[in-house]
C-alpha atoms as a PDB file:
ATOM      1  CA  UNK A   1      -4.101   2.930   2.542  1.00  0.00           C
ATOM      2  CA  UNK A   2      -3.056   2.888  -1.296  1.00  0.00           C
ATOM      3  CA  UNK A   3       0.196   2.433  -1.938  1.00  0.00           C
ATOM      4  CA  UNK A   4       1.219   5.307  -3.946  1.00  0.00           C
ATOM      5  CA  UNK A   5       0.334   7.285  -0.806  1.00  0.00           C
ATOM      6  CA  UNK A   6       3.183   5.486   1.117  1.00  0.00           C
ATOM      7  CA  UNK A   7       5.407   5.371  -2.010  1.00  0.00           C
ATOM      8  CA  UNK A   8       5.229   9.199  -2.151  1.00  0.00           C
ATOM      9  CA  UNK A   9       5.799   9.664   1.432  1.00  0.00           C
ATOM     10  CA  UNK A  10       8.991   7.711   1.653  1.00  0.00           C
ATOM     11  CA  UNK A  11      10.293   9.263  -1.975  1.00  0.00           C
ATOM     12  CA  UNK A  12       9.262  12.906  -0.510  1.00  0.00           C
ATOM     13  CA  UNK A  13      11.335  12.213   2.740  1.00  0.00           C
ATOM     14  CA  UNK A  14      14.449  10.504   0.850  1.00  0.00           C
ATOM     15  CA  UNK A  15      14.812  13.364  -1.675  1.00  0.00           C
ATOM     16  CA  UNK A  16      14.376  16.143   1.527  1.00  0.00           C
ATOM     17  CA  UNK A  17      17.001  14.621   3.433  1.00  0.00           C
ATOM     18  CA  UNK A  18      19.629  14.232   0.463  1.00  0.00           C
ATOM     19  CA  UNK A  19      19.008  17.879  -0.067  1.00  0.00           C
ATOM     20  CA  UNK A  20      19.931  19.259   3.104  1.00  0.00           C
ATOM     21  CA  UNK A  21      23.243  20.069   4.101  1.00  0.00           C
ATOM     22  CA  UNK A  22      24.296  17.091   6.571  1.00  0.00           C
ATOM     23  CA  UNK A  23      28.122  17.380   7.811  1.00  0.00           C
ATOM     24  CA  UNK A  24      30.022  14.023   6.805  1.00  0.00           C
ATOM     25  CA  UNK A  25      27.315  12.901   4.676  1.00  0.00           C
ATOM     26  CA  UNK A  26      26.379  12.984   1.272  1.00  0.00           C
ATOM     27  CA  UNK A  27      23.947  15.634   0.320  1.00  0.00           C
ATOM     28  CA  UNK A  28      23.380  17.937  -2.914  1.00  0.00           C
ATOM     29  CA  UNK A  29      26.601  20.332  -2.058  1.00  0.00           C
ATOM     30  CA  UNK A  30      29.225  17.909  -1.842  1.00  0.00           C
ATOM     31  CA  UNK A  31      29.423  14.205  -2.609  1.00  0.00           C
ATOM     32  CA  UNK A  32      31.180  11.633  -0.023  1.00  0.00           C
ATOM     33  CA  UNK A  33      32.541   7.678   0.184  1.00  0.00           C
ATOM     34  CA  UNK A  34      32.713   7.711  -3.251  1.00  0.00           C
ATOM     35  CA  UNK A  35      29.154   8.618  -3.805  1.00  0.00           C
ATOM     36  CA  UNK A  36      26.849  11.212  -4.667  1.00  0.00           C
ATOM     37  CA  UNK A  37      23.632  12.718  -4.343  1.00  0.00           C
ATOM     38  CA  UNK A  38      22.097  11.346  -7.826  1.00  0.00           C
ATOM     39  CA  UNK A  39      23.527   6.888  -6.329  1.00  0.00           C
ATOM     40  CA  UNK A  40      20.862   7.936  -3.602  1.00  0.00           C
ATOM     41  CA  UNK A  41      17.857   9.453  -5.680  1.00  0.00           C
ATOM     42  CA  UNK A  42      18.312   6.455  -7.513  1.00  0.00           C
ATOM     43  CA  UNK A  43      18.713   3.618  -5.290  1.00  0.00           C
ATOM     44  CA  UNK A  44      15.530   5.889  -3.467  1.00  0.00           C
ATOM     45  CA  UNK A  45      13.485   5.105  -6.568  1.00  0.00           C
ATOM     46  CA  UNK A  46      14.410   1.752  -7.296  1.00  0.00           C
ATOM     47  CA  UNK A  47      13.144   0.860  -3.856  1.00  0.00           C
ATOM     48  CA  UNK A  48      10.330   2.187  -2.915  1.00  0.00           C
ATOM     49  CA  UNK A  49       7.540   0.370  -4.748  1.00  0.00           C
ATOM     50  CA  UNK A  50       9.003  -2.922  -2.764  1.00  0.00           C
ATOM     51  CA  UNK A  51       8.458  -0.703   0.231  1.00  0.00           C
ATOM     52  CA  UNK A  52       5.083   0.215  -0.336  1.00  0.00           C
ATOM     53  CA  UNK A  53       4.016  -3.038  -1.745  1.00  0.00           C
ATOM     54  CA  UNK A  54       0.441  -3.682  -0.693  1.00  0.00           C
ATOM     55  CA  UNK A  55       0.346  -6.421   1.863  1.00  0.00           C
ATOM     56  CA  UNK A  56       3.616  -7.631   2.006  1.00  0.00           C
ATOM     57  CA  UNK A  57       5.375  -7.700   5.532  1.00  0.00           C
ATOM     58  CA  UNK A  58       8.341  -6.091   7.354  1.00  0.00           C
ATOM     59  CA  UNK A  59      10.644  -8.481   6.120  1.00  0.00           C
ATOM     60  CA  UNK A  60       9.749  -8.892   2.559  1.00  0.00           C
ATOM     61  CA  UNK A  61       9.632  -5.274   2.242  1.00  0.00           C
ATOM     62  CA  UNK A  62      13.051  -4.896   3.016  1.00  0.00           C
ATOM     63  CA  UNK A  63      14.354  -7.539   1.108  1.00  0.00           C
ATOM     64  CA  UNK A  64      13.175  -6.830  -1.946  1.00  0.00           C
ATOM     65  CA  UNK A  65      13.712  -2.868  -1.615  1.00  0.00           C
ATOM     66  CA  UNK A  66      17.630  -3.906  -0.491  1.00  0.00           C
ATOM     67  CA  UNK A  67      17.837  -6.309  -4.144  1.00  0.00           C
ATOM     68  CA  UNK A  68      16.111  -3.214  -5.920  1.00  0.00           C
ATOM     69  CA  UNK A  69      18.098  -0.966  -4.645  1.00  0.00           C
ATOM     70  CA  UNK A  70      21.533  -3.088  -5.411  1.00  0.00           C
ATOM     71  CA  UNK A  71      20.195  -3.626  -8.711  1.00  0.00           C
ATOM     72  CA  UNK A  72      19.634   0.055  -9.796  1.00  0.00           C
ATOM     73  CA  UNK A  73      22.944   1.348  -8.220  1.00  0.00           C
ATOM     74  CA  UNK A  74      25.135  -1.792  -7.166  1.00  0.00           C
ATOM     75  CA  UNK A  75      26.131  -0.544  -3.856  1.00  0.00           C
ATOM     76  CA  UNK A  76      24.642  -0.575  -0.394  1.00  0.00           C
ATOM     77  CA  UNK A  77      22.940   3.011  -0.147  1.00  0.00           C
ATOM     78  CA  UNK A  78      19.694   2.269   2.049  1.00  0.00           C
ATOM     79  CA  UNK A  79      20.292  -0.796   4.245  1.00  0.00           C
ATOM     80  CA  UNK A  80      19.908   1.633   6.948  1.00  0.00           C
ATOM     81  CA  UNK A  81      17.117   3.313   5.745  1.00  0.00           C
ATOM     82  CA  UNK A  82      14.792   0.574   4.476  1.00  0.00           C
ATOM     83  CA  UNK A  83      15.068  -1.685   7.921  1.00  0.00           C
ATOM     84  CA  UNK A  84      13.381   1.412   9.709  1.00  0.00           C
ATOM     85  CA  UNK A  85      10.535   2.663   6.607  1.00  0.00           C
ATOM     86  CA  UNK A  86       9.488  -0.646   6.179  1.00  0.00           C
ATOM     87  CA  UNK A  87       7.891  -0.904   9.667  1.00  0.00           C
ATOM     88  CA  UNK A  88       6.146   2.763   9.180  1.00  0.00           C
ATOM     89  CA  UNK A  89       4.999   1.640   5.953  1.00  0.00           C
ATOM     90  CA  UNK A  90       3.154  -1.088   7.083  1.00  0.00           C
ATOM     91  CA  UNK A  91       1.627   0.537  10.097  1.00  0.00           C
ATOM     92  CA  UNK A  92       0.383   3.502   7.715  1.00  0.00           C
ATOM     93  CA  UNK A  93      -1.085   0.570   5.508  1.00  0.00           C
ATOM     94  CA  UNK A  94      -2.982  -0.915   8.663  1.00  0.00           C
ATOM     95  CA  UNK A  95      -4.648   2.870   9.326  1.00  0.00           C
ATOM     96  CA  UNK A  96      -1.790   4.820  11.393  1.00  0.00           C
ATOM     97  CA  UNK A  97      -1.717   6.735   7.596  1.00  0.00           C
ATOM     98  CA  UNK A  98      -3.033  10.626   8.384  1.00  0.00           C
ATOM     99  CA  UNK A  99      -3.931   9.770  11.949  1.00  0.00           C
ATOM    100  CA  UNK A 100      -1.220  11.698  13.856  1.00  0.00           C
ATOM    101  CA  UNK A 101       2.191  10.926  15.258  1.00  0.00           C
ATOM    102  CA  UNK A 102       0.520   9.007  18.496  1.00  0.00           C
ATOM    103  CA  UNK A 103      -1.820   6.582  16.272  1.00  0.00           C
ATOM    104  CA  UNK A 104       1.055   5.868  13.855  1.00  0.00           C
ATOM    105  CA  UNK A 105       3.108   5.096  16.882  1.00  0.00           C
ATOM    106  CA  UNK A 106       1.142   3.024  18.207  1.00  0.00           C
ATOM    107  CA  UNK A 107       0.754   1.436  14.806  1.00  0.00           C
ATOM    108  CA  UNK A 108       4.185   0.655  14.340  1.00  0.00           C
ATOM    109  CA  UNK A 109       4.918  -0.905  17.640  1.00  0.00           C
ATOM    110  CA  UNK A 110       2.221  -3.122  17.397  1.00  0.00           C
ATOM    111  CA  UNK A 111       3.674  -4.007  13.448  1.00  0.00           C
ATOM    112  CA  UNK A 112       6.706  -4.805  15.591  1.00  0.00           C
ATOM    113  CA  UNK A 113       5.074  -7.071  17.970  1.00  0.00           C
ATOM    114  CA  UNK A 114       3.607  -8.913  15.119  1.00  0.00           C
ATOM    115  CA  UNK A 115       6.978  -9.702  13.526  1.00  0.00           C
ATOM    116  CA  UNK A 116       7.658 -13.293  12.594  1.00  0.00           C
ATOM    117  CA  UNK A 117      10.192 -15.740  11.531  1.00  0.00           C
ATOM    118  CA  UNK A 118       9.740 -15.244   8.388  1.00  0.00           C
ATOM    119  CA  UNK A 119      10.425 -11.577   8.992  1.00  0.00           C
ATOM    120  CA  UNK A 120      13.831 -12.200  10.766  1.00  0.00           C
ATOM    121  CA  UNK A 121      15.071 -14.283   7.645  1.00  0.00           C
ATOM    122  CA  UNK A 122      14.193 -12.637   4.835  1.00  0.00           C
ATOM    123  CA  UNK A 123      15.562  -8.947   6.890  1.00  0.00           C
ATOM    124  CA  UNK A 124      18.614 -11.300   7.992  1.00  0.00           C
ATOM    125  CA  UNK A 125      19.208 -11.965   4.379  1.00  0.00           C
ATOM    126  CA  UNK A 126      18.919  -8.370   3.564  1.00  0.00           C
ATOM    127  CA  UNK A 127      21.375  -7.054   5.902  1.00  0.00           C
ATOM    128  CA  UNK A 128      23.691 -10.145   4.711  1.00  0.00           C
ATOM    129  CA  UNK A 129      23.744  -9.167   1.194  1.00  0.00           C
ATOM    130  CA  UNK A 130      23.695  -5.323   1.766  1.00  0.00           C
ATOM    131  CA  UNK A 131      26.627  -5.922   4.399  1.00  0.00           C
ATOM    132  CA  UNK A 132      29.110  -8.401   3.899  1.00  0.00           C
ATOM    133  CA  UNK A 133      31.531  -7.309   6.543  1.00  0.00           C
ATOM    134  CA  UNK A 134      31.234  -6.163  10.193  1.00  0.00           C
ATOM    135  CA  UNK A 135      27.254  -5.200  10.606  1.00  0.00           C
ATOM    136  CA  UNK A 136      24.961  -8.312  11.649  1.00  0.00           C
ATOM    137  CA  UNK A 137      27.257 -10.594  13.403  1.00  0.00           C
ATOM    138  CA  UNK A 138      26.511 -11.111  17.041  1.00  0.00           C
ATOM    139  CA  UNK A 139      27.330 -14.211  19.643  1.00  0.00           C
ATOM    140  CA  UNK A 140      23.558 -14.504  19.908  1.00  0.00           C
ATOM    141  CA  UNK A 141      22.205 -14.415  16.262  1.00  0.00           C
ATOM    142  CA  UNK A 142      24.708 -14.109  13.043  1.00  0.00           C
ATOM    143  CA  UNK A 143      22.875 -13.168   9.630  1.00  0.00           C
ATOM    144  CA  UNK A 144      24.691 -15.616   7.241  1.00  0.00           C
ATOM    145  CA  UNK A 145      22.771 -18.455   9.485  1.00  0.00           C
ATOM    146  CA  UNK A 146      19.103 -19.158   9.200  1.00  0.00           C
ATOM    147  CA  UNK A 147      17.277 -17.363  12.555  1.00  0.00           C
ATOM    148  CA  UNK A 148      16.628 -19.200  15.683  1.00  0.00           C
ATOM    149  CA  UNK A 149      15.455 -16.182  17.483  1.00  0.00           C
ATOM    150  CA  UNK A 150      12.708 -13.641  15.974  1.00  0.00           C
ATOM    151  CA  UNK A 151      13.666 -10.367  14.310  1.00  0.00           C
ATOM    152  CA  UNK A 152      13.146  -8.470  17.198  1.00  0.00           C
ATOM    153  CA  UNK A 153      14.720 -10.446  19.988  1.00  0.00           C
ATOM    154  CA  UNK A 154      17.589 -10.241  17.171  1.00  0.00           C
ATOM    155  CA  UNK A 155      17.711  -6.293  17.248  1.00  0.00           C
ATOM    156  CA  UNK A 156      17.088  -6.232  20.976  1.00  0.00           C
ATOM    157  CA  UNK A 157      20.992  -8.394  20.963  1.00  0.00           C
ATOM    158  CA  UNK A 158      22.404  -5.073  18.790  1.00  0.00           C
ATOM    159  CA  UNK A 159      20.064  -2.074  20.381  1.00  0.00           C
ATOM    160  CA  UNK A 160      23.289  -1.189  22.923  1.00  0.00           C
ATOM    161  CA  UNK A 161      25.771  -0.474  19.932  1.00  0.00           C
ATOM    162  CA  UNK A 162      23.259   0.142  16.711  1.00  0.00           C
ATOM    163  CA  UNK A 163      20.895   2.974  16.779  1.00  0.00           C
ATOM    164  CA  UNK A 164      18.657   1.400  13.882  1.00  0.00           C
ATOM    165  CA  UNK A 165      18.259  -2.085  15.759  1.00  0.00           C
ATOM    166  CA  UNK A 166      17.264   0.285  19.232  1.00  0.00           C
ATOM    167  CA  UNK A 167      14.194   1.406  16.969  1.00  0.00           C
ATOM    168  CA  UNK A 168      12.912  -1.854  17.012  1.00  0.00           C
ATOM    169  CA  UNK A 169      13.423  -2.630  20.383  1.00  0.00           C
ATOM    170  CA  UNK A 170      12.778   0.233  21.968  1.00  0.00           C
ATOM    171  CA  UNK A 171       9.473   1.247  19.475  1.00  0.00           C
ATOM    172  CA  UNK A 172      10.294   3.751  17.793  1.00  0.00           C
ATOM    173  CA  UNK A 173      11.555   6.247  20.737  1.00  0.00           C
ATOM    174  CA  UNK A 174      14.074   7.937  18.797  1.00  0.00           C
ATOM    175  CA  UNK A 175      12.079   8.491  15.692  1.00  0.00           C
ATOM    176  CA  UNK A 176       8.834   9.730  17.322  1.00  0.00           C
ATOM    177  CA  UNK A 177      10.779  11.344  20.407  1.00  0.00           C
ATOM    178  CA  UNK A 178      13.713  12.858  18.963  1.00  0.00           C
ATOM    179  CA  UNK A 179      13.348  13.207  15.069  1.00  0.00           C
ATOM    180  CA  UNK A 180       9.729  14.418  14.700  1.00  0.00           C
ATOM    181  CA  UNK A 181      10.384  17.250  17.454  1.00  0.00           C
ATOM    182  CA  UNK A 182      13.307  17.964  15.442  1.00  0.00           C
ATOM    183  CA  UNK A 183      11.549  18.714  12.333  1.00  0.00           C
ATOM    184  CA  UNK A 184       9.380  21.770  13.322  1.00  0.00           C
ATOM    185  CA  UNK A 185       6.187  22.073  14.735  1.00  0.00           C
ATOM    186  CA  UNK A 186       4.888  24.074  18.054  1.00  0.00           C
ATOM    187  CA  UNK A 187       7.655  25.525  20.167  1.00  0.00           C
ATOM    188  CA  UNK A 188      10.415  24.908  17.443  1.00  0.00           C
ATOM    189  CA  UNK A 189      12.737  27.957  16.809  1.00  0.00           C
ATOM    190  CA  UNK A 190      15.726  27.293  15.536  1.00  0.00           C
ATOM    191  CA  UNK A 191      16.754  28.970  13.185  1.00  0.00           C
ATOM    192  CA  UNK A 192      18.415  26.071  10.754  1.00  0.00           C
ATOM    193  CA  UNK A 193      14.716  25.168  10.090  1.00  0.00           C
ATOM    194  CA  UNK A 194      13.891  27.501   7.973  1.00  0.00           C
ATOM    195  CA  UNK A 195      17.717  27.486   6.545  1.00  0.00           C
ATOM    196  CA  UNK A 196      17.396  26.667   2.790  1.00  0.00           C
ATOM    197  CA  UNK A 197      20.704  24.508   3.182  1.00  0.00           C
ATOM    198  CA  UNK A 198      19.398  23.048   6.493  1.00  0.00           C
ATOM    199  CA  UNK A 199      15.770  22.885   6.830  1.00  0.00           C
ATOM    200  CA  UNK A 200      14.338  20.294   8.396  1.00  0.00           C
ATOM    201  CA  UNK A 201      15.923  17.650   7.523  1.00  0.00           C
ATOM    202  CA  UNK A 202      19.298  18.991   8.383  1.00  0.00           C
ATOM    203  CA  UNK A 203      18.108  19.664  11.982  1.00  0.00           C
ATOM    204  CA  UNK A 204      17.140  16.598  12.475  1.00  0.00           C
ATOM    205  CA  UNK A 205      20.386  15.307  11.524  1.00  0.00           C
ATOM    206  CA  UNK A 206      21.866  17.254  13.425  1.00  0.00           C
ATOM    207  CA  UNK A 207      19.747  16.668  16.420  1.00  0.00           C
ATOM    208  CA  UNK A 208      20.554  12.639  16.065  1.00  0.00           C
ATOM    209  CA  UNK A 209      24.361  13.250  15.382  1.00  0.00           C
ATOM    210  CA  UNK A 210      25.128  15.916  18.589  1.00  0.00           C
ATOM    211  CA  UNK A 211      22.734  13.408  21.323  1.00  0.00           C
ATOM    212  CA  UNK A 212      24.496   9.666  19.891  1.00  0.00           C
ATOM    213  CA  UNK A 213      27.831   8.795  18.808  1.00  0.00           C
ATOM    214  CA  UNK A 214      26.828   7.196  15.169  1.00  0.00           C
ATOM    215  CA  UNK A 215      26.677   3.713  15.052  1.00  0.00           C
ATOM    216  CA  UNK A 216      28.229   3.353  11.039  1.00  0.00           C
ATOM    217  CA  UNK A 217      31.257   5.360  12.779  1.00  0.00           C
ATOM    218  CA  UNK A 218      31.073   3.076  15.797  1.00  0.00           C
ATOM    219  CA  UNK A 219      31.100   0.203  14.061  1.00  0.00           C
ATOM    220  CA  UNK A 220      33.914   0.917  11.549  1.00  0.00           C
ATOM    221  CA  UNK A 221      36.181   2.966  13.791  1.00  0.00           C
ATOM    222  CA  UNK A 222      35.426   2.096  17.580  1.00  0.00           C
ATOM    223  CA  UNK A 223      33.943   4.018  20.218  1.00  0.00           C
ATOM    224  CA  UNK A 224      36.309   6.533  21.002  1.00  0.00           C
ATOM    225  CA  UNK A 225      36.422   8.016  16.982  1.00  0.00           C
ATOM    226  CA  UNK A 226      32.109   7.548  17.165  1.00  0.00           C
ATOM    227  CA  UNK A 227      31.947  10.170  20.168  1.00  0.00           C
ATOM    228  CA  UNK A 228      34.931  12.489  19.138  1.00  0.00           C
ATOM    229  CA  UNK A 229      32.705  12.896  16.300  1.00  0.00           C
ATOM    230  CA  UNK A 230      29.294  13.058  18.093  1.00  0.00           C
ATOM    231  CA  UNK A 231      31.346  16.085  20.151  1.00  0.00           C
ATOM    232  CA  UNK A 232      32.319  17.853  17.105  1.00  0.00           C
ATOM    233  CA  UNK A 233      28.664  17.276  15.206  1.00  0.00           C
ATOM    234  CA  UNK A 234      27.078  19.123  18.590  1.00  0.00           C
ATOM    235  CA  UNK A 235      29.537  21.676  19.068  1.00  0.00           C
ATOM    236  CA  UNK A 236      29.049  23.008  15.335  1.00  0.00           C
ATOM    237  CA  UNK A 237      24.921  22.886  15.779  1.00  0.00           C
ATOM    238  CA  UNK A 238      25.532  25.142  18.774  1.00  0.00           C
ATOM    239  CA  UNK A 239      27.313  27.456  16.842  1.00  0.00           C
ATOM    240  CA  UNK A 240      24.878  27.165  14.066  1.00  0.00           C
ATOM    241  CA  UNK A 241      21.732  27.896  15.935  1.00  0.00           C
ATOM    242  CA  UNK A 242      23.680  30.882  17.341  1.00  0.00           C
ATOM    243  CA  UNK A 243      24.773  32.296  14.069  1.00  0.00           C
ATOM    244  CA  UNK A 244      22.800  34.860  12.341  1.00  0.00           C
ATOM    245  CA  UNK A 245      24.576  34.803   9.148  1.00  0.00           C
ATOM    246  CA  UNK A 246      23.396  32.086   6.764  1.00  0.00           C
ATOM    247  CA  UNK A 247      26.300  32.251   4.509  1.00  0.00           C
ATOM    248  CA  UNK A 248      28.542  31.617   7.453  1.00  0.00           C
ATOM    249  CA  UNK A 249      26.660  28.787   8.861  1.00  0.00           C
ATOM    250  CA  UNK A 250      27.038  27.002   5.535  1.00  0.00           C
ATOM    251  CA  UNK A 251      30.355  27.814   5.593  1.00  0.00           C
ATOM    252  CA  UNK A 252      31.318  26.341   9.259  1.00  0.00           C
ATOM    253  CA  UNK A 253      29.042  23.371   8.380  1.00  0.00           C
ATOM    254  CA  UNK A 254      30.844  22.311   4.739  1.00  0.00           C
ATOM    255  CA  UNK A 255      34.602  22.535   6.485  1.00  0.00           C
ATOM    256  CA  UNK A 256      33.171  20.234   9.004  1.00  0.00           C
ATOM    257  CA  UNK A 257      31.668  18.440   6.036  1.00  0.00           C
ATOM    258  CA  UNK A 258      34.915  18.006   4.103  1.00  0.00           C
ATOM    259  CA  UNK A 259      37.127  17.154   7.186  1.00  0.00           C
ATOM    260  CA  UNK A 260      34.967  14.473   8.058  1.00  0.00           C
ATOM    261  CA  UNK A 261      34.923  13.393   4.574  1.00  0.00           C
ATOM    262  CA  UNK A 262      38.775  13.424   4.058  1.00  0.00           C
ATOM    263  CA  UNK A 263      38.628  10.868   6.614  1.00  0.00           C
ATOM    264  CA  UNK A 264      36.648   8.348   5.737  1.00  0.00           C
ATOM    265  CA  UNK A 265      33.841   9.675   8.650  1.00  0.00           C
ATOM    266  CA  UNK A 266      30.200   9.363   7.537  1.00  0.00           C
ATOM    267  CA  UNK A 267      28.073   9.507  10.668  1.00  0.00           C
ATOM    268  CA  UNK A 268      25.453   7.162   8.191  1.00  0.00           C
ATOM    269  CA  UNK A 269      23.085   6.448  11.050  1.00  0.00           C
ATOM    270  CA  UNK A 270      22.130   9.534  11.670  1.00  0.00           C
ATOM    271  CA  UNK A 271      21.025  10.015   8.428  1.00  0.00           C
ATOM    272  CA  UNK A 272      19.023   6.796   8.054  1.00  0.00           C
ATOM    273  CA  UNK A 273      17.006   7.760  11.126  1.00  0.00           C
ATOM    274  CA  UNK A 274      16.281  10.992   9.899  1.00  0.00           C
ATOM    275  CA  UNK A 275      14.674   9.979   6.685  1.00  0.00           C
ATOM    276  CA  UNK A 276      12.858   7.682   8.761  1.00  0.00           C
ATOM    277  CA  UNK A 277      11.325  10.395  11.114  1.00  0.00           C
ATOM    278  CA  UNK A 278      10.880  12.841   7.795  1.00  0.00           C
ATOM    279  CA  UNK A 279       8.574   9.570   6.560  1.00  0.00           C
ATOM    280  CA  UNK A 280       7.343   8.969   9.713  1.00  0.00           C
ATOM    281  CA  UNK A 281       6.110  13.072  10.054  1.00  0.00           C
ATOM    282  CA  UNK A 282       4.478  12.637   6.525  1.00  0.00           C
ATOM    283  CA  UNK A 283       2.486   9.285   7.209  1.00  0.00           C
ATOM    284  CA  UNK A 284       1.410  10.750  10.374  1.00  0.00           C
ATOM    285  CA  UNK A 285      -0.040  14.166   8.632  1.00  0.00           C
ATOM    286  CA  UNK A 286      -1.254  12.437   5.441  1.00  0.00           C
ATOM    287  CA  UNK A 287       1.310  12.946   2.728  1.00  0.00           C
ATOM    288  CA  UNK A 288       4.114  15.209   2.619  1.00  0.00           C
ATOM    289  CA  UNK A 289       3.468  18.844   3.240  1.00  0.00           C
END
């Protein structure tokens, strides 16, 4: 699979999640965390050709997309994002590319049961440098130490508590269970999908954020602030779906936006997973659509 395939694929799905409407996030109506929509296109751009590099494995991938990424906009903007494209970019390489959601499934967990030591280091020095405090530090397995356990036994210690480490553990079950349903297709009908502030991408979101409490809240504010939040994400889709009138869904959706924002709330993961499933639905169809 040629690169630039893959490279457009993950650029597509970066630049369609920025642009929807995502409550607590940052997205093209409202910057957030003291960033904006532009830090992402960028840090998107910077990174991607170390994604899509022909060849190179999981953990290379993500290393060198994270020290792209840092270089172009100096702050962590796609840990998150890069830990779950590299796997799909590498299964699309080894023919899961235009094959369907079940073949690139399958593709990527058996990319996952390939992963080596070499893997675990270079992603453990990844998540060190994009992460200095709080994520990657575990009784079993602590990033700033060289890896005595593989990458995935080292996600499979963090799957309970971080949504993005459950990927590679559980293969892919949110992603190709949760997020690609989410994004339209046979049976879909809610209305936010064809919602030029929502789309798809904002459904997805959404669809993450209402069924887990987010695991950047969780981490940085405890368990009870990660579900309060999870409980306020899925009471506003409710009322979205149900709304008729666009103008007021976008409305009810940026005050929930700006109170989350006010304090300090950015349900991250949920983000991160649906860029992943918005590159996951374009590898699987062929290119984006």
């Amino acid at each position: 699979m040629p690169a630039p395939a893959i490279e457009a694929a993950f650029l597509a799905a970066c630049r369609a999640e920025i642009a929807a409407l995502k409550p607590g996030n940052v997205h093209r109506f409202a910057p957030g965390h003291g960033m904006e929509a532009a830090t992402f296109e960028a840090s998107a751009l910077a990174s991607a050709p170390s994604l899509a590099a022909p060849g190179a494995p999981v953990g290379r991938r993500v290393l060198e997309s994270v020290e792209a990424s840092f270089a172009a906009v100096g702050v962590n903007t796609n840990l998150g994002i890069l830990l779950l494209s590299a796997p799909l970019a590498l299964a699309a390489e080894r023919g899961g590319y235009g094959q369907g959601a079940a073949a690139l499934r399958r593709a990527t967990q058996a990319v996952l049961a390939g992963l080596d030591a070499a893997d675990a280091s270079h992603v453990f020095q990844a998540i060190a440098r994009a992460s200095p405090g709080g994520l990657g530090r575990h009784e079993g397995a602590d990033v700033r130490r060289p890896p005595t356990i593989s990458l995935v036994e080292a996600m499979r210690l963090a799957a309970g508590h971080d949504l993005v480490a459950r990927q590679y553990a559980d293969g892919y079950a949110d992603i190709f269970e949760t997020g690609l349903p989410a994004l339209g297709g046979a049976g879909a009908d809610s209305p936010l999908l064809s919602d030029p502030a929502f789309g798809p991408a904002g459904t997805a979101y959404l669809a993450f954020a209402a069924r887990h409490p987010d695991s950047h809240i969780l981490r940085k504010y405890g368990a009870g602030v990660a579900e309060t939040v999870r409980g306020d994400l899925a009471d506003l889709a409710k009322h979205l779906i149900s709304e008729k009138e666009a103008a007021t869904r976008f409305e009810r959706a940026l005050a929930l936006d700006a109170s989350l924002k006010a304090r300090g709330l950015n349900p991250g993961t949920s983000a991160d997973l649906t860029v992943a499933s918005l590159f996951a639905k374009s590898l699987a169809e062929g290119g984006p659509r």
